[in-house]
C-alpha atoms as a PDB file:
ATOM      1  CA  UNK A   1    -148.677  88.688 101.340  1.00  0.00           C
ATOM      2  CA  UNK A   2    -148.892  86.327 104.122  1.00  0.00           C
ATOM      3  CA  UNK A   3    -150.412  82.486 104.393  1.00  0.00           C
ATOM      4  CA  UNK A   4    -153.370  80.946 105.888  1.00  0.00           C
ATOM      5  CA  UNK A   5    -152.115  79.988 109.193  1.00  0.00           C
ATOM      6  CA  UNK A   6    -153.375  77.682 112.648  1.00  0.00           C
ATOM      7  CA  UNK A   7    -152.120  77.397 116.135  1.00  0.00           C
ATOM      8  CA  UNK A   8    -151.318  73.497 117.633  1.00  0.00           C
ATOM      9  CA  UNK A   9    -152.556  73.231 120.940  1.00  0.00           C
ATOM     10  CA  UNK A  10    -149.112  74.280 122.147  1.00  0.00           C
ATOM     11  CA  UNK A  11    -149.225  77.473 120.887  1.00  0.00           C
ATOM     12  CA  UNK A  12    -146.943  77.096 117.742  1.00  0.00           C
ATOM     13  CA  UNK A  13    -147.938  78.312 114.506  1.00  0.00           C
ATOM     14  CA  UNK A  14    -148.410  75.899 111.162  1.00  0.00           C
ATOM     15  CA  UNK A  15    -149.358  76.503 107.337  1.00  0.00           C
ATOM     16  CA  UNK A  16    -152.010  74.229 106.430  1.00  0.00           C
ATOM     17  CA  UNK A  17    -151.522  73.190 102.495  1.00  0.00           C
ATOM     18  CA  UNK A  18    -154.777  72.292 101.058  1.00  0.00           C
ATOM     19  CA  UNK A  19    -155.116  70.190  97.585  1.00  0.00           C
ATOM     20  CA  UNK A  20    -154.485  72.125  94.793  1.00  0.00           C
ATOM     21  CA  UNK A  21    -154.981  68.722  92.107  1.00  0.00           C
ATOM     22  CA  UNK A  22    -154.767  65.202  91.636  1.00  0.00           C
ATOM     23  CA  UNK A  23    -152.837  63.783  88.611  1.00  0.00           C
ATOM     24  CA  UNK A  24    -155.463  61.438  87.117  1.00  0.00           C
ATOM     25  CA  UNK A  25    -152.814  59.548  84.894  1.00  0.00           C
ATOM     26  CA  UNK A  26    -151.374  58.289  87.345  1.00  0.00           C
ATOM     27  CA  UNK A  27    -154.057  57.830  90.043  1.00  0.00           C
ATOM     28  CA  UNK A  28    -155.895  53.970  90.153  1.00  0.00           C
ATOM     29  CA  UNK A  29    -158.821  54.729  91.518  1.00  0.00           C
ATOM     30  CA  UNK A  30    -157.918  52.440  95.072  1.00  0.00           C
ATOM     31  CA  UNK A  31    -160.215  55.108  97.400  1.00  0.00           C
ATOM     32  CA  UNK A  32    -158.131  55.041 100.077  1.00  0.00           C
ATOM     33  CA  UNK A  33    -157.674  58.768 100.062  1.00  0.00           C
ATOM     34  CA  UNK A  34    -161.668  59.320  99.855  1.00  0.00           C
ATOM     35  CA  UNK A  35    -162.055  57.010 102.961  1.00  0.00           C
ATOM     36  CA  UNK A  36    -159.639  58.659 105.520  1.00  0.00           C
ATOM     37  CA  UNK A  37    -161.295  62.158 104.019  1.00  0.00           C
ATOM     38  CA  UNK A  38    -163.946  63.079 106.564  1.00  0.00           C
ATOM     39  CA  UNK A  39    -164.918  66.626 104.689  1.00  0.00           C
ATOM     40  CA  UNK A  40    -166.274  65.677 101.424  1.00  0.00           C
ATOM     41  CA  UNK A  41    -163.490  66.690  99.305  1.00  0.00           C
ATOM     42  CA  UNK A  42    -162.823  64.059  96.683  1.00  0.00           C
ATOM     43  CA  UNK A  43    -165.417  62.362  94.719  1.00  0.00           C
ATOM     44  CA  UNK A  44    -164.728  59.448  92.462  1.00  0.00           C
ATOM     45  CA  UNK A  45    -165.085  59.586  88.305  1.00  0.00           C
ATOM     46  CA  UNK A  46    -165.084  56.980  85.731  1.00  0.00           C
ATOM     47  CA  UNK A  47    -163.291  57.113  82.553  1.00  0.00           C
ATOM     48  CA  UNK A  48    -165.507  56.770  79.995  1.00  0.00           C
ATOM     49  CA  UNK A  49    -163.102  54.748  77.008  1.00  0.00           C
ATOM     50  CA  UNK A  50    -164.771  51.468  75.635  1.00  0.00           C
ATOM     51  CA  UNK A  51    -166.272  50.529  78.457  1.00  0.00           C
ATOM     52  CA  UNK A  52    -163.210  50.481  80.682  1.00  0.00           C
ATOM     53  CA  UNK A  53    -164.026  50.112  84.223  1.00  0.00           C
ATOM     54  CA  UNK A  54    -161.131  52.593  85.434  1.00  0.00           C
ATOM     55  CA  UNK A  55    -162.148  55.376  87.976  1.00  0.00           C
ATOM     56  CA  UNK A  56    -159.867  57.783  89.681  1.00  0.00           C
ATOM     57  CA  UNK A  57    -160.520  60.843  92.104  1.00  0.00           C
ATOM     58  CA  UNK A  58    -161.326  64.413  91.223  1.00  0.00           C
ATOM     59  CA  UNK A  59    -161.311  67.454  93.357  1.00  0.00           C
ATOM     60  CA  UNK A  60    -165.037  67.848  93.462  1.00  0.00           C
ATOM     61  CA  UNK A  61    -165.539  69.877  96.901  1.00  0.00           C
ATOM     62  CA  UNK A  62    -162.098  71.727  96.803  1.00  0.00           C
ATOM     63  CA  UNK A  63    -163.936  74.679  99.558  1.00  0.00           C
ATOM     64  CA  UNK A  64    -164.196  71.311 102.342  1.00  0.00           C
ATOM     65  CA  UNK A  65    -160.331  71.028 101.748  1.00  0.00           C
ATOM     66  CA  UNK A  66    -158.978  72.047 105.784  1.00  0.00           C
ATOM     67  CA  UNK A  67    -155.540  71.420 105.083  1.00  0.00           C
ATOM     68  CA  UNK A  68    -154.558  67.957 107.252  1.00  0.00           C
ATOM     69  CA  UNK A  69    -153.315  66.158 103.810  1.00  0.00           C
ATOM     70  CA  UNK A  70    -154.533  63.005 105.194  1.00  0.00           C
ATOM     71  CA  UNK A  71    -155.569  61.942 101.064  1.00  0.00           C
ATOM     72  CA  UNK A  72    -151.630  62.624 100.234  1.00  0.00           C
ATOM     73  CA  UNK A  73    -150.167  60.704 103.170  1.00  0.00           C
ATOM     74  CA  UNK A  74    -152.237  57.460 102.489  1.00  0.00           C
ATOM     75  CA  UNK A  75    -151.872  57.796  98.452  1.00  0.00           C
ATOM     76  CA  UNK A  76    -149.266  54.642  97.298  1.00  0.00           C
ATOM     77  CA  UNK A  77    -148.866  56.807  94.104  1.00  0.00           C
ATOM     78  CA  UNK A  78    -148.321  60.219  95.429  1.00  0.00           C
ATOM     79  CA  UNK A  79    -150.976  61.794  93.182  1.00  0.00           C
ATOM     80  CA  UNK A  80    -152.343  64.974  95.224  1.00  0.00           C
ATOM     81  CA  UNK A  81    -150.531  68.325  95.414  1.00  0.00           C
ATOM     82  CA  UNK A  82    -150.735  71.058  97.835  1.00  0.00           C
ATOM     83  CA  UNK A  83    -150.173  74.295  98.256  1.00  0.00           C
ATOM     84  CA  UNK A  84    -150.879  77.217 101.001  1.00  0.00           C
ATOM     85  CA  UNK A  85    -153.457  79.977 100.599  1.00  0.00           C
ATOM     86  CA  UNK A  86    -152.695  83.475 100.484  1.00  0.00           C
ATOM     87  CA  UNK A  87    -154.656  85.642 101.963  1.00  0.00           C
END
């Protein structure tokens, strides 16, 4: 089986690696990644423990994903993880 793969405008080939999950333990909720995402992919949630005002990101459009990682690169705690589609 092969991967999911795009041409650069010089004619090279690339594997885009769209988000497979966020780890919400150690995610802080900061929404950097859900401002630089253009696509509607993340979506905040708020953890619901005695009134705690914690939220983090969830995956809530992962079909929006197109693969630029731009929510990984700005993430201080390096909570997304990717992964290429087979097709």
């Amino acid at each position: 089986m092969g991967y999911i793969t795009g041409v650069r405008r010089n004619g090279t080939e690339y594997t885009p690696k769209f988000i497979a999950a966020i780890v919400e333990e150690t995610c802080i909720g900061c929404g950097r990644c859900f401002k630089v995402c253009a696509h509607d992919v993340l979506a905040f949630e708020e953890l619901d423990e005695d009134d705690s005002a914690k939220m983090f990101m969830t995956v809530a459009n992962p079909g929006n994903c197109i693969g630029c990682q731009a929510c990984g690169r700005t993430c201080s705690k390096k909570c997304f993880s990717f992964e290429a589609v087979e097709i």
